[in-house]
Structures are given as C-alpha cells and as structure tokens.
C-alpha atoms as a PDB file:
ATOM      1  CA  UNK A   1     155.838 132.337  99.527  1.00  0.00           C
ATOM      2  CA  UNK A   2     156.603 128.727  99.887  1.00  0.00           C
ATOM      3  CA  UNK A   3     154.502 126.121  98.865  1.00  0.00           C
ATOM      4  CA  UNK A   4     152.618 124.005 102.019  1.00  0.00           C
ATOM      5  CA  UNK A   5     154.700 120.660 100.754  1.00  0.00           C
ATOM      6  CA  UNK A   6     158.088 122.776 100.586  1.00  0.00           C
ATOM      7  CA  UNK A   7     157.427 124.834 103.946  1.00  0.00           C
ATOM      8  CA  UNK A   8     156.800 120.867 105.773  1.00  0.00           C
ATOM      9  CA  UNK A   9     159.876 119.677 104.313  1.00  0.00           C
ATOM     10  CA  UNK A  10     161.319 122.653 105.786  1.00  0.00           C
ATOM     11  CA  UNK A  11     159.867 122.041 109.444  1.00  0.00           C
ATOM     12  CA  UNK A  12     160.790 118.118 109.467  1.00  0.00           C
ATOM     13  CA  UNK A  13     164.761 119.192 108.970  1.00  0.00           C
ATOM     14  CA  UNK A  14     164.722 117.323 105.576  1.00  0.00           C
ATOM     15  CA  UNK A  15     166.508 118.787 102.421  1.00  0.00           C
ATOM     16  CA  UNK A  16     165.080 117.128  99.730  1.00  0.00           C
ATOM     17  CA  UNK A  17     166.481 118.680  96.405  1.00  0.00           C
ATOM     18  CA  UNK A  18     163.342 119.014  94.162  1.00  0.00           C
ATOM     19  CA  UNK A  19     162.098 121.271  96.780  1.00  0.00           C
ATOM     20  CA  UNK A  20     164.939 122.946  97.277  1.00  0.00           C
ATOM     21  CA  UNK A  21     165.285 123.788  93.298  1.00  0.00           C
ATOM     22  CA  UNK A  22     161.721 124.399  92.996  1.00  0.00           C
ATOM     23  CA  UNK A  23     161.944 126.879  95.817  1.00  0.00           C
ATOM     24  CA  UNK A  24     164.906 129.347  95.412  1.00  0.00           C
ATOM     25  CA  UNK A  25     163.058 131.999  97.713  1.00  0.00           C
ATOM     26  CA  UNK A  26     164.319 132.737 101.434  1.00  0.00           C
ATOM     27  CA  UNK A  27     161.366 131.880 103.977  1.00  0.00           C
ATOM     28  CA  UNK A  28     159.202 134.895 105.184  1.00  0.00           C
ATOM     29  CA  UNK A  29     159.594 135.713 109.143  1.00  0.00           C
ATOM     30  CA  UNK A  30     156.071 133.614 109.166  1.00  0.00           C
ATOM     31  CA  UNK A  31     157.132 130.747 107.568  1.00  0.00           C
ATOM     32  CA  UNK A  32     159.985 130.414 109.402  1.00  0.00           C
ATOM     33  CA  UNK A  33     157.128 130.935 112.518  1.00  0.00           C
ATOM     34  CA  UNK A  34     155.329 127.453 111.474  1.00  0.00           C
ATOM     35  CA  UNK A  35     158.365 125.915 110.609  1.00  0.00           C
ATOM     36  CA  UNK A  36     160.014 125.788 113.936  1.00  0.00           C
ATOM     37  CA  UNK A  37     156.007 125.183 115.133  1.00  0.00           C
ATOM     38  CA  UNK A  38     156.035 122.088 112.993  1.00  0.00           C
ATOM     39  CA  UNK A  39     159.373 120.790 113.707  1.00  0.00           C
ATOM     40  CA  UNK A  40     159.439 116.969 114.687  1.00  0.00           C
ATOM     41  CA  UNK A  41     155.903 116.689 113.143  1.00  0.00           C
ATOM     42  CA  UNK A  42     154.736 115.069 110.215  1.00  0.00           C
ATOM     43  CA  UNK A  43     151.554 116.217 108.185  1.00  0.00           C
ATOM     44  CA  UNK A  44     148.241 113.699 107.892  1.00  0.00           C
ATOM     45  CA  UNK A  45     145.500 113.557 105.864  1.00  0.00           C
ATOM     46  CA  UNK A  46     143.580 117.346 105.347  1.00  0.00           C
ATOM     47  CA  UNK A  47     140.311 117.483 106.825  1.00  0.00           C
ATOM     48  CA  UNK A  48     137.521 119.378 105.595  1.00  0.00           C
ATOM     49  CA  UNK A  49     136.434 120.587 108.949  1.00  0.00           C
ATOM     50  CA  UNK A  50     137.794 120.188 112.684  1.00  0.00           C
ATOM     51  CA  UNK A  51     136.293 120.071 116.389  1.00  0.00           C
ATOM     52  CA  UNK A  52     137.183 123.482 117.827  1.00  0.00           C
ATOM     53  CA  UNK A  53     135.832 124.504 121.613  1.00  0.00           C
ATOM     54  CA  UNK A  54     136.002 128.030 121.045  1.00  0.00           C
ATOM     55  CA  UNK A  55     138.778 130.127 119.298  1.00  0.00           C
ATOM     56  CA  UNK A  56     141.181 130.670 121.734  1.00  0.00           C
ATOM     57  CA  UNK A  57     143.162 128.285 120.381  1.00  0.00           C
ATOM     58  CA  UNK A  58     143.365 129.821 116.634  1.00  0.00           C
ATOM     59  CA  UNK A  59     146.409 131.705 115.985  1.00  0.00           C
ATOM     60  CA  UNK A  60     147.467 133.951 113.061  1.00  0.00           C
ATOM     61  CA  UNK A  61     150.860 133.674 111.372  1.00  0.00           C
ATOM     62  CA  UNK A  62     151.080 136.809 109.578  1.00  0.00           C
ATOM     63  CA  UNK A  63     151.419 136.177 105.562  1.00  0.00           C
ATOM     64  CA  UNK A  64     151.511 132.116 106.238  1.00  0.00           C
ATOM     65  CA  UNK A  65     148.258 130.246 108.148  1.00  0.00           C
ATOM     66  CA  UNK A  66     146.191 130.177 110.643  1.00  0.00           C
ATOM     67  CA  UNK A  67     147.070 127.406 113.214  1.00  0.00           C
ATOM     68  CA  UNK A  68     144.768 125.673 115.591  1.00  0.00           C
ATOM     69  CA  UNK A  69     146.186 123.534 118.535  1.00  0.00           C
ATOM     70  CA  UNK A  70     144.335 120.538 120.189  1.00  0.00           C
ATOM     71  CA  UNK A  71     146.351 118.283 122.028  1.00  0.00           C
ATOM     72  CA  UNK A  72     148.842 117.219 120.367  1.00  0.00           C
ATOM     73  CA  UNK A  73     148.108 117.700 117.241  1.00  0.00           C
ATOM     74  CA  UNK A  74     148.476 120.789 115.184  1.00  0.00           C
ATOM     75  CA  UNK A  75     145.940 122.462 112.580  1.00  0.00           C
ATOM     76  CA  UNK A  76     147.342 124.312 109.614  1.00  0.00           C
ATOM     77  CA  UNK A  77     145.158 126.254 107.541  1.00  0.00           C
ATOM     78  CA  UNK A  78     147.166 127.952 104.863  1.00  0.00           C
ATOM     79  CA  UNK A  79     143.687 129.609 103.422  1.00  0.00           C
ATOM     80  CA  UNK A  80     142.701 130.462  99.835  1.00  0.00           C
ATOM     81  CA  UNK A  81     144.483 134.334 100.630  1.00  0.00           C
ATOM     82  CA  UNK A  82     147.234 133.950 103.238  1.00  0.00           C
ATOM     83  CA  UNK A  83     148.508 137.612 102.324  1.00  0.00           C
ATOM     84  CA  UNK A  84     145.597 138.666 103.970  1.00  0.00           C
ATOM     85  CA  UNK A  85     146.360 136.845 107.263  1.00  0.00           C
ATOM     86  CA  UNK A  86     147.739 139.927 109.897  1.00  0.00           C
ATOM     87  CA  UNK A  87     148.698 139.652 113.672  1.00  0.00           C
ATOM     88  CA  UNK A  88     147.088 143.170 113.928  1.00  0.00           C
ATOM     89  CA  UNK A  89     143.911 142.326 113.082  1.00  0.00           C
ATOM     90  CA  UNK A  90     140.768 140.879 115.251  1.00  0.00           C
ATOM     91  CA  UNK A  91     139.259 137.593 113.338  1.00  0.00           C
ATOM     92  CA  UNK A  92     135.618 137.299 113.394  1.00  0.00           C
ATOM     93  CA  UNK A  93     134.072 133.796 113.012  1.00  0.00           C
ATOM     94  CA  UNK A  94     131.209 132.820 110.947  1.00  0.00           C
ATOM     95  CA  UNK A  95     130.729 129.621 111.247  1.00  0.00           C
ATOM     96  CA  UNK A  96     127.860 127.068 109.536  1.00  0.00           C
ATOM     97  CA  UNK A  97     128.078 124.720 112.547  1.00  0.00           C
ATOM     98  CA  UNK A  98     128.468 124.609 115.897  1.00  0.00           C
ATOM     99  CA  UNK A  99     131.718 123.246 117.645  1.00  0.00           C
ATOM    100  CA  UNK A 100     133.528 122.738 114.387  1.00  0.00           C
ATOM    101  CA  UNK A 101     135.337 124.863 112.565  1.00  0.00           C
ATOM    102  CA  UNK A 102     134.900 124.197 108.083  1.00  0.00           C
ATOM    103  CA  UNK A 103     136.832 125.442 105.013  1.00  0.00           C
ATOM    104  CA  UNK A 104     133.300 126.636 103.911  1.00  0.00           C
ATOM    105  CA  UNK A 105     133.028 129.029 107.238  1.00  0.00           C
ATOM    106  CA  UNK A 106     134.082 132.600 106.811  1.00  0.00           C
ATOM    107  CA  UNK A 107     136.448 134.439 109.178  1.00  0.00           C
ATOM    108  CA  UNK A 108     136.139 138.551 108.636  1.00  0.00           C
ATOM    109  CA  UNK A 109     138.783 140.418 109.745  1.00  0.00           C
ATOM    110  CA  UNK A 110     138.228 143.659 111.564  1.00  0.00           C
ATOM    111  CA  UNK A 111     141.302 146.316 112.188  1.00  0.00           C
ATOM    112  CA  UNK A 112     142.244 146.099 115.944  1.00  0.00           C
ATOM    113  CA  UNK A 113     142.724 150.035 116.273  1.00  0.00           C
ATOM    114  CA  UNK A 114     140.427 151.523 114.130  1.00  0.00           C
ATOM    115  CA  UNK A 115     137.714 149.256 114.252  1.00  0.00           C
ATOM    116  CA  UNK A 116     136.747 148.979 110.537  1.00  0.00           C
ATOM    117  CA  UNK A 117     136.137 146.301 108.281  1.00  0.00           C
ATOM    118  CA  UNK A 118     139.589 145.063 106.645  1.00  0.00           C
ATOM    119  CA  UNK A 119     139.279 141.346 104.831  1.00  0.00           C
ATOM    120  CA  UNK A 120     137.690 138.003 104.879  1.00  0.00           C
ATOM    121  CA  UNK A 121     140.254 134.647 104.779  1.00  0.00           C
ATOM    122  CA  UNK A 122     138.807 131.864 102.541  1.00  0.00           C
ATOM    123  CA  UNK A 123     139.680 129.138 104.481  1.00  0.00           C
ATOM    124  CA  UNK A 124     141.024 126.095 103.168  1.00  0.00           C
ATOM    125  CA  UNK A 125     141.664 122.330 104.288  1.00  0.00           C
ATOM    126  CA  UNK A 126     142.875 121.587 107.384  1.00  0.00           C
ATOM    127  CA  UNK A 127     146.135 119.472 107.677  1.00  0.00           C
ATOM    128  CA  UNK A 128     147.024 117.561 110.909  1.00  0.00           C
ATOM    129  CA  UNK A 129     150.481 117.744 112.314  1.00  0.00           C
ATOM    130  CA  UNK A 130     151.821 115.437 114.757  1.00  0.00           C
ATOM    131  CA  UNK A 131     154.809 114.531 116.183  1.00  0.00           C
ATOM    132  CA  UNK A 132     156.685 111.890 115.144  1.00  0.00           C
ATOM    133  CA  UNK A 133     157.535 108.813 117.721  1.00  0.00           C
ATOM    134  CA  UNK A 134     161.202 108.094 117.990  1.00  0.00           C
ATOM    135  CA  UNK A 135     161.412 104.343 118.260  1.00  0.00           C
ATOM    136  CA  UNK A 136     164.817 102.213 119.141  1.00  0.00           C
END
C-alpha cells in the first residue's frame, strides 16, 4: 500500500525519485481511485476534526480512505486500518459531537447483505485537498 505522501505525489502528476525508490509497489485499483480524485490538488494542513452536515458526503475507497467532499475541498482520511475499508459494507457513525466529524469518533461497519457486525475503522487525521490555482 502506498504511503499518504507517495500516493499525493502520485495524484499531483509529480515524479519525484525518493518516492519513486521508496515505493517499488504498483498502486491498488483504490489508490489509483484517490489519485485521479486528487489530481490538480495539493494537500493542507491535517485537521483533527471537520464540519460534516450529515454523511452523505463520506465515501469509501476500498483498501485506501475514506473521502469527504465539501465544496471544494476534499477530506482524506486514510484511517489507523485502511484494509478494513470495503465498498460492500454499510458504515455506522458514532460520533462524540454533533455536526463534526473527529479522528476520536468510531465508524462500525456492518455487512450490507447479511446484516452482521464486520469491523470498526480507527479514524485518523483529516487532510485537506484543494485545487491548485493556475496563475499567468
């Protein structure tokens, strides 16, 4: 699995060669996913917690991150587990506040089909993405 800094470096288009040499691996059908998401963008400063309205907006990328849109900025959240992340299953939400959504919330995942109990994601920090301005 790639590394967050290696997989961004993949989305901008850049090849710089440390990550290339430190990362030798192809890119999973997910990373490749948030890569082509994150194309154009460049990454801020993680943030502990984020303004969500709702979870509509929270996506799964199978094996990679969850990703939350808001305007025009894009929220990664790689998690503590991403193996665990899977399309198939419903997330449940517990969160400790309100309208925001924390690395110390829980999400429990419950098997779309069946029904049953399969996982929790430890959530990490959340990194901004935004596009970059092309000036001149």
């Amino acid at each position: 699995m790639l590394k967050p800094l290696a997989l961004a470096t993949a989305a901008l288009g850049l090849l710089a060669a440390p990550a290339l040499a430190e990362e030798s691996e192809e890119m999973t059908r997910g990373e490749k996913k948030l890569a082509e998401m994150l194309e154009g963008r460049v990454a801020g400063e993680p943030q502990s917690c984020i303004n969500t309205f709702g979870s509509r907006n929270l996506m799964q990328i199978d094996n990679t991150a969850l990703v939350y849109r808001d305007g025009k900025t894009i929220w990664v959240n790689y998690t503590r587990n991403p193996d665990s992340i899977d399309d198939s299953d419903v997330m449940v939400l517990k969160r400790f506040s309100g309208s925001s959504l924390c690395r110390t919330d829980t999400i429990e995942l419950v098997d779309r089909v069946g029904g049953f109990f399969s996982g929790v994601l430890l959530l990490d920090d959340f990194i901004p993405y935004t596009k970059v301005d092309a000036e001149g």
